[in-house]
Protein backbone atom coordinates (compact mmCIF):
# COMPACT_ATOMS: atom_id res chain seq x y z
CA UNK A 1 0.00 0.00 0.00
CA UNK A 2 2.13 2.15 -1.17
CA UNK A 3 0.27 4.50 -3.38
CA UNK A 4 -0.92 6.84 -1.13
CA UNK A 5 0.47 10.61 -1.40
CA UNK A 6 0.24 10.67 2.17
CA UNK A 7 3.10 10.75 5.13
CA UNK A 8 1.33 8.83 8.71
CA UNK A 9 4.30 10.77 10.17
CA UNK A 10 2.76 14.30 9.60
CA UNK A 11 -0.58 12.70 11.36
CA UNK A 12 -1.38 14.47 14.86
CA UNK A 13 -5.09 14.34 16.65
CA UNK A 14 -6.23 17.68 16.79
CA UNK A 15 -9.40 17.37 18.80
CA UNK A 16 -12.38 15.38 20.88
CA UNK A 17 -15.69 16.87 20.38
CA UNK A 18 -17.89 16.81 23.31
CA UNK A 19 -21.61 18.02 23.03
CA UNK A 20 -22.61 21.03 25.87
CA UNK A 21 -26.09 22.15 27.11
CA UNK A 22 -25.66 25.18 28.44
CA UNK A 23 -22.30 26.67 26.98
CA UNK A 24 -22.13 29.54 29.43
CA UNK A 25 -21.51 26.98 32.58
CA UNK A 26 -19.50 24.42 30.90
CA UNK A 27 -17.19 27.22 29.90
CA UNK A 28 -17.00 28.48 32.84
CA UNK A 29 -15.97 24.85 34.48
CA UNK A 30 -13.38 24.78 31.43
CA UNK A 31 -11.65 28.28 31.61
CA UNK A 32 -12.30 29.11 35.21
CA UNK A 33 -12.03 25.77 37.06
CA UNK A 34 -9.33 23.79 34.53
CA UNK A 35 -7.77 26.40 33.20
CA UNK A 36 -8.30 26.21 29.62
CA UNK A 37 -7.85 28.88 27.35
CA UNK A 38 -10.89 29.77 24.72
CA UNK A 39 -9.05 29.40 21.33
CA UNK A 40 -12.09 30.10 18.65
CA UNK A 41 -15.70 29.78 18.33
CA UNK A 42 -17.35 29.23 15.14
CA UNK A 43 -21.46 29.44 15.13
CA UNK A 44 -23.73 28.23 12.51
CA UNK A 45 -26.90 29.89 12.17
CA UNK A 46 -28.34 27.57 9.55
CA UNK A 47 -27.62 24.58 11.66
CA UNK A 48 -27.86 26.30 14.77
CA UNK A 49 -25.06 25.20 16.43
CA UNK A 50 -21.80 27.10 18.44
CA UNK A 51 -18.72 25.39 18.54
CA UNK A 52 -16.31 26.14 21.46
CA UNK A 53 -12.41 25.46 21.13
CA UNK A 54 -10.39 25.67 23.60
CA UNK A 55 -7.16 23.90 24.97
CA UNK A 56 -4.39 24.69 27.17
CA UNK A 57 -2.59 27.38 26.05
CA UNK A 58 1.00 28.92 27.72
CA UNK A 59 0.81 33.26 28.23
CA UNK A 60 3.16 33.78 25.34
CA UNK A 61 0.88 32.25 22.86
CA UNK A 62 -2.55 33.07 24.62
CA UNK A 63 -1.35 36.91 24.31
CA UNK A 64 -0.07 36.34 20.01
CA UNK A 65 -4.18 34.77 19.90
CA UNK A 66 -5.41 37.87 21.14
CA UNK A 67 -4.14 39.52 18.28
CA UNK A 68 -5.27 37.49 16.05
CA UNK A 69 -8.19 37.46 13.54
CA UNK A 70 -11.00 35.03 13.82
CA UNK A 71 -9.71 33.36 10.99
CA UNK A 72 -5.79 33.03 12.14
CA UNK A 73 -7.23 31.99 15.63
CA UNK A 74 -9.33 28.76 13.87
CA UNK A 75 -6.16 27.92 11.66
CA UNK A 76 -4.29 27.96 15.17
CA UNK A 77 -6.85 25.40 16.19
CA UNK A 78 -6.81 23.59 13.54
CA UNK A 79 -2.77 23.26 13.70
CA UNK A 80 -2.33 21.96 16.74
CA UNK A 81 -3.13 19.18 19.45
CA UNK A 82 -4.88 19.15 22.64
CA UNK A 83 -7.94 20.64 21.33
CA UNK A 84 -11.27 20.36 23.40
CA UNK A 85 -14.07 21.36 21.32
CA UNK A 86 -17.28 21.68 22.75
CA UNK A 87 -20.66 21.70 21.03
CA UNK A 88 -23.96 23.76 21.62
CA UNK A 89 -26.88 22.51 19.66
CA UNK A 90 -29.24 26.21 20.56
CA UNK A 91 -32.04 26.03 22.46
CA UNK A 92 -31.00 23.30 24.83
CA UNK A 93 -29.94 25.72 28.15
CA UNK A 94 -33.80 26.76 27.96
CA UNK A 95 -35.46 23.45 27.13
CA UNK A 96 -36.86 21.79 30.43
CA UNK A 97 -37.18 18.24 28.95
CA UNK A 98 -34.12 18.09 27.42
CA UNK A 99 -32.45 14.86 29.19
CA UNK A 100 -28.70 15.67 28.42
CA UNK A 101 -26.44 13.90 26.39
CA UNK A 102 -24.99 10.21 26.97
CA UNK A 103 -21.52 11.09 28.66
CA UNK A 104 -20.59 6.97 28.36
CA UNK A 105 -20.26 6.52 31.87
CA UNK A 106 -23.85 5.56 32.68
CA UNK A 107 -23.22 2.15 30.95
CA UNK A 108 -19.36 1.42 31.94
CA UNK A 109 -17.76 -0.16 29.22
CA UNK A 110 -20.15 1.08 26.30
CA UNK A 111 -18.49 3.87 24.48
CA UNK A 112 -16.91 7.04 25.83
CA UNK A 113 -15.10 7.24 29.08
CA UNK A 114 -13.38 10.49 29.91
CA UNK A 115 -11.14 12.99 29.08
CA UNK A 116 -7.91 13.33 31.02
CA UNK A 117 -5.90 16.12 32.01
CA UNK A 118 -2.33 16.59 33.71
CA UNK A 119 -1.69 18.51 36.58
CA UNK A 120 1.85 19.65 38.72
CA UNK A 121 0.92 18.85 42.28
CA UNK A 122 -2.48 16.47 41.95
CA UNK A 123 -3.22 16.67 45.69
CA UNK A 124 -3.09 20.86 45.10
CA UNK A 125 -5.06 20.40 41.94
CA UNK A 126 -7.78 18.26 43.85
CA UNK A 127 -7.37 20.90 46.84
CA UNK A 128 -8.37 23.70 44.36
CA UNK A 129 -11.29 22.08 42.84
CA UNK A 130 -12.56 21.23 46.21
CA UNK A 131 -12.55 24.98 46.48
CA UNK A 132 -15.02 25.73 43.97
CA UNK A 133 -17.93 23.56 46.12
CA UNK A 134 -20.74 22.33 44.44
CA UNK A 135 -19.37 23.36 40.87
CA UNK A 136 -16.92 20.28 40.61
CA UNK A 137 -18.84 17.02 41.36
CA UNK A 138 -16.57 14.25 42.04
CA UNK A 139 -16.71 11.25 40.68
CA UNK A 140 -13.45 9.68 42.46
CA UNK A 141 -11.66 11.96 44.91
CA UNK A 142 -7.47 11.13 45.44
CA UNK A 143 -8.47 9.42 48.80
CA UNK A 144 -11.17 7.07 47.44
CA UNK A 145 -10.40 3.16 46.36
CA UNK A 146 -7.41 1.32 45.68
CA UNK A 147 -5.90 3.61 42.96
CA UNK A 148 -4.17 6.90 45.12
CA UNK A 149 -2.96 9.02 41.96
CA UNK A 150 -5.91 9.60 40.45
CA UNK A 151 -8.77 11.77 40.82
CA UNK A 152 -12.40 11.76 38.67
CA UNK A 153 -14.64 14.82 38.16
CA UNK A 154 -17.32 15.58 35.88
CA UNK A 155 -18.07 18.08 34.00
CA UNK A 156 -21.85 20.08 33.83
CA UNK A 157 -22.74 17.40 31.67
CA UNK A 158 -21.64 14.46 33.25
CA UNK A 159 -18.28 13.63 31.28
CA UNK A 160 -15.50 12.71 33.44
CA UNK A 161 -12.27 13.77 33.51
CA UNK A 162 -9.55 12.43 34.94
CA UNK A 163 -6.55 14.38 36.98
CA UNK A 164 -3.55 12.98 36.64
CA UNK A 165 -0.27 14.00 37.97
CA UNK A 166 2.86 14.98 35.25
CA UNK A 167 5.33 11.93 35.27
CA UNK A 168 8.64 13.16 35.98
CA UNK A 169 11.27 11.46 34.54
């Protein structure tokens, strides 16, 4: 299989999409409580729909994207890994029967799990979200089970994520 005019070494994944109810509290558990850095949005009106990038993002560059043009801050997105995208389908922050969206972890072992994210001191990390109260829900704190280096949130939708701290070699 040769024939392809394509290198697998210039591959890289980009991005996980996750789908959002209300995009005004998720985003604020992303930027304010994780840290995360809003990179570009992108709505579409016909299918009414916002999409929400965002990803960790160090001062130097997060102070270049503020400069930049919608347009240069999507081809930043879409030119680099680590991406978190999150999607809001309108209408569903208002709509009082809408049930959420299957975050994979109702029916272990069908489908989506979690995100994960490292941290440089995980027993500060879990101090800080304890901090924010009823905005982090906890899914696993540090001191739970068998497994001491990990900790499990979720998100306002339900999706875990997992805290894990940076391996130093």
């Amino acid at each position: 299989m040769t024939d392809f005019k394509t290198d697998l070494k210039t591959y890289e994944f980009n991005h996980t999409m996750i789908r959002v109810k209300d995009p005004k509290v998720s985003l604020y558990f992303y930027e304010e409580i994780l840290g995360m850095k809003m990179i570009s949005t992108m709505e579409n009106p016909n299918g009414k729909f916002t999409l929400y990038f965002l990803a960790y993002v160090n001062a130097e560059d997060q102070a270049s994207l503020n400069k930049k043009s919608d347009d240069e801050r999507r081809a930043y997105a879409f030119n680099r890994s680590g991406i978190l995208e999150l999607t809001h389908n309108w209408g569903t922050e208002t709509d009082a029967d809408f049930k959420g969206y299957a975050s994979g972890n109702s029916d272990p072992g069908r489908g989506f799990g979690h995100t994960a994210i490292i941290v440089d001191n995980i027993e500060e990390a879990c101090k800080r979200f304890e901090s924010f109260g009823d905005k982090v829900k906890w899914v696993k704190k540090l001191t739970d089970g068998n497994m001491k280096n990990i900790a499990f949130i979720t998100d306002p939708d339900g999706y875990w994520v997992e805290i894990l701290n940076r391996a130093f070699a």
